[in-house]
Protein backbone atom coordinates (compact mmCIF):
# COMPACT_ATOMS: atom_id res chain seq x y z
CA UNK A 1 64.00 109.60 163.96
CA UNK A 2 66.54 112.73 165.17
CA UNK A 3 69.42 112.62 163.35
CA UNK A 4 72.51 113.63 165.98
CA UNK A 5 75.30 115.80 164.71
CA UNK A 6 78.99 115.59 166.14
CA UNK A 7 79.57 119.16 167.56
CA UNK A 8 83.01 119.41 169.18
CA UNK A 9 82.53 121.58 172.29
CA UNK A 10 85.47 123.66 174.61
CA UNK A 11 83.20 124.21 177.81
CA UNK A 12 83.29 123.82 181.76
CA UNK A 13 80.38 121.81 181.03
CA UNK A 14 78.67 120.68 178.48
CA UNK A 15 74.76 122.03 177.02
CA UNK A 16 72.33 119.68 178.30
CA UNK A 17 68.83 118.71 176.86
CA UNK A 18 66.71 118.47 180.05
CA UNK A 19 63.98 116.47 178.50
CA UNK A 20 63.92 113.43 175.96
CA UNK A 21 62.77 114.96 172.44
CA UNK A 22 63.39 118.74 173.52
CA UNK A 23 64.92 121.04 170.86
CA UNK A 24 67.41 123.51 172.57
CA UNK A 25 70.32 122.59 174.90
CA UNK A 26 70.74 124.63 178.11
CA UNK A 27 73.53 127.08 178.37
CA UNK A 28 74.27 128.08 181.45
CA UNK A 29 76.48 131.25 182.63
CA UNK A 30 79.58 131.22 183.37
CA UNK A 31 79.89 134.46 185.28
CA UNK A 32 77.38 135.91 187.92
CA UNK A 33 75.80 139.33 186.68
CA UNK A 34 73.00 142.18 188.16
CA UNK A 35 70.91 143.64 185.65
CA UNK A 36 68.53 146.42 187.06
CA UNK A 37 65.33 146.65 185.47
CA UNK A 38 64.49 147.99 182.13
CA UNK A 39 68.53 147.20 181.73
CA UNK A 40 70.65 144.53 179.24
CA UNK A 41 73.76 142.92 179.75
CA UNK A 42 76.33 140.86 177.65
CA UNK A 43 76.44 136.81 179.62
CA UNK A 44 79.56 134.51 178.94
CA UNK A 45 78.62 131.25 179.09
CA UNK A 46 81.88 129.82 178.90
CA UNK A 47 81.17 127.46 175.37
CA UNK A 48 82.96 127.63 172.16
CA UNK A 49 81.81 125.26 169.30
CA UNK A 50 82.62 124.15 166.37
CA UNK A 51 79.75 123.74 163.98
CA UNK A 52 79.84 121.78 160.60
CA UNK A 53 78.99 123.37 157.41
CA UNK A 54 75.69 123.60 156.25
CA UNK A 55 74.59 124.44 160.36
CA UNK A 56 73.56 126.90 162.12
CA UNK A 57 72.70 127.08 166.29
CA UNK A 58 70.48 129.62 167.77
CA UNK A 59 70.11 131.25 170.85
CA UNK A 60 66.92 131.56 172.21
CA UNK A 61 65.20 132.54 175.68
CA UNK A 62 63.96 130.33 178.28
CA UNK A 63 60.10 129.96 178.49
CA UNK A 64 60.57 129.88 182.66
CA UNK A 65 62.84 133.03 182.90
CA UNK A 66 60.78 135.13 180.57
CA UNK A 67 57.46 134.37 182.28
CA UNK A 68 58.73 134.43 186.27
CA UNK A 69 61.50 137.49 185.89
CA UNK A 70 60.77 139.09 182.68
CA UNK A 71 64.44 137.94 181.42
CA UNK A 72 64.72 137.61 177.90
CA UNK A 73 67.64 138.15 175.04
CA UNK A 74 67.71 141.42 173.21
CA UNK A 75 68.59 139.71 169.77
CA UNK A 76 66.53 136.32 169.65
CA UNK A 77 67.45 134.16 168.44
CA UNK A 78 70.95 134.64 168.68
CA UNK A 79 72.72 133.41 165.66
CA UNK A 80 75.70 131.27 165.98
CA UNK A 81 77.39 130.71 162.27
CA UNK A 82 79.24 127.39 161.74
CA UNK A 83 82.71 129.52 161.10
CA UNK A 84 82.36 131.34 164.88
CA UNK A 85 84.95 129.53 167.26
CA UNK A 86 84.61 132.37 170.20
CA UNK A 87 82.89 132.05 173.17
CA UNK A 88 78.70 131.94 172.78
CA UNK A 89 77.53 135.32 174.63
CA UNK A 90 73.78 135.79 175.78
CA UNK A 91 72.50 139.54 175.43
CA UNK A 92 69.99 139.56 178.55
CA UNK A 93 67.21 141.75 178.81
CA UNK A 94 65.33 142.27 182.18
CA UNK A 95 61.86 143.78 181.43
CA UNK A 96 60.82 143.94 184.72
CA UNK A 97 60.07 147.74 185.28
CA UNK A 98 60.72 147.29 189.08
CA UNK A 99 62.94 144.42 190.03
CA UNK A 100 66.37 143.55 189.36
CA UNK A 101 67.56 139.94 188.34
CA UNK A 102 70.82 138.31 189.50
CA UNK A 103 72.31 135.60 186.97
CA UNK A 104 74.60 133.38 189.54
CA UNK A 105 77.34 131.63 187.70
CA UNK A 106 75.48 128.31 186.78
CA UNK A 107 72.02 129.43 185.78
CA UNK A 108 70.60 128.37 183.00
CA UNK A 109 70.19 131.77 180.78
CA UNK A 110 69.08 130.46 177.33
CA UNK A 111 68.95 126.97 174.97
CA UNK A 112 70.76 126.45 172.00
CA UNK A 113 69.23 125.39 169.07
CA UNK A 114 70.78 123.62 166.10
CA UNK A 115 69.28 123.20 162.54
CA UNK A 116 70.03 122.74 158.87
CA UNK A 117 70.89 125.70 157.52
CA UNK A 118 70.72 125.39 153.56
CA UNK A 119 72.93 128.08 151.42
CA UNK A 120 70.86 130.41 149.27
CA UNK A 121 71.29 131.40 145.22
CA UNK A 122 69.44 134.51 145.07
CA UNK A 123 68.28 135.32 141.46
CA UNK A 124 67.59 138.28 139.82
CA UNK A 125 64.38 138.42 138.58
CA UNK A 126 61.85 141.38 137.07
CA UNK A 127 58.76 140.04 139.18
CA UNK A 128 57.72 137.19 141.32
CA UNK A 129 55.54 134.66 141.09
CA UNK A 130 52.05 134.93 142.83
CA UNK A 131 51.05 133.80 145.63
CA UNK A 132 48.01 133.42 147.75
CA UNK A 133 49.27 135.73 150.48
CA UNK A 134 50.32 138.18 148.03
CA UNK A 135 52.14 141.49 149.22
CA UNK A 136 49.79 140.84 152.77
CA UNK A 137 52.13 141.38 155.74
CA UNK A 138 51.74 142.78 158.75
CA UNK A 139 48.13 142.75 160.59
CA UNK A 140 46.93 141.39 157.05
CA UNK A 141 45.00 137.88 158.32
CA UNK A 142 43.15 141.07 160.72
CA UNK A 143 42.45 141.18 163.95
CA UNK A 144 39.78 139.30 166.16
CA UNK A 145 39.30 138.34 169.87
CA UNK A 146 37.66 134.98 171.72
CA UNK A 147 34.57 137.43 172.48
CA UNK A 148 33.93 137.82 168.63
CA UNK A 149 35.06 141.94 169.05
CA UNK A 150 37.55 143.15 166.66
């Protein structure tokens, strides 16, 4: 079962889930922008929201614009803390090295994403406990291909 939380919105429209069972909302932009390749630029989507406490939402790239144009968001996910009443701004990178990318006023630029966001007490300690990762971080697991050469 998805539990549904009460967000109270100030938008020209409202974030839309385009599918039954999908996880982010589509924001769309609210002003029509060129960004030239390799280039990043700041999108107003026109929303401000009121999350409860003990929520956070997150902006994140779309799957289609990332894979046809190379668009993606410089800082993803976005974060979106339940005490931020301004309007939600995308940060919109176009890593195409050749062509530009015109957002039109409308587009769908990113989804939003809300989740549980539980408060941390962070305690001192001398050392942690173990673990069976360990201290193992990046490249750690190794690396191998689907032809069996590393």
């Amino acid at each position: 079962m998805t539990d549904i939380v009460d967000v109270p919105i100030v938008a020209p429209g409202v974030p839309v889930y385009a599918h039954p069972g999908d996880a982010g909302a589509d924001l769309v932009a609210a002003e029509s922008v060129l960004i030239a390749p390799g280039e990043r630029a700041l999108v107003g989507t026109g929303v401000r929201i009121a999350l409860p406490d003990g929520y956070a939402a997150f902006v994140v790239p779309r799957s289609g614009l990332a894979a046809k144009h190379g668009i993606t968001i410089v800082n993803a996910p976005g974060t979106i803390d339940a005490g931020y009443r301004g309007e939600i701004r995308v940060a919109l990178l176009n890593t195409d090295a050749r062509e530009a990318y015109r957002v039109a006023e409308g587009d769908r630029i990113a989804q939003l994403i809300l989740m549980p966001v539980p408060r941390a007490r962070f305690i001192p300690v001398d050392e942690l406990p173990e673990s069976a990762r360990g201290e193992g971080g990046f490249g750690s697991t190794g690396y191998e291909t689907t032809r069996g050469v590393a």
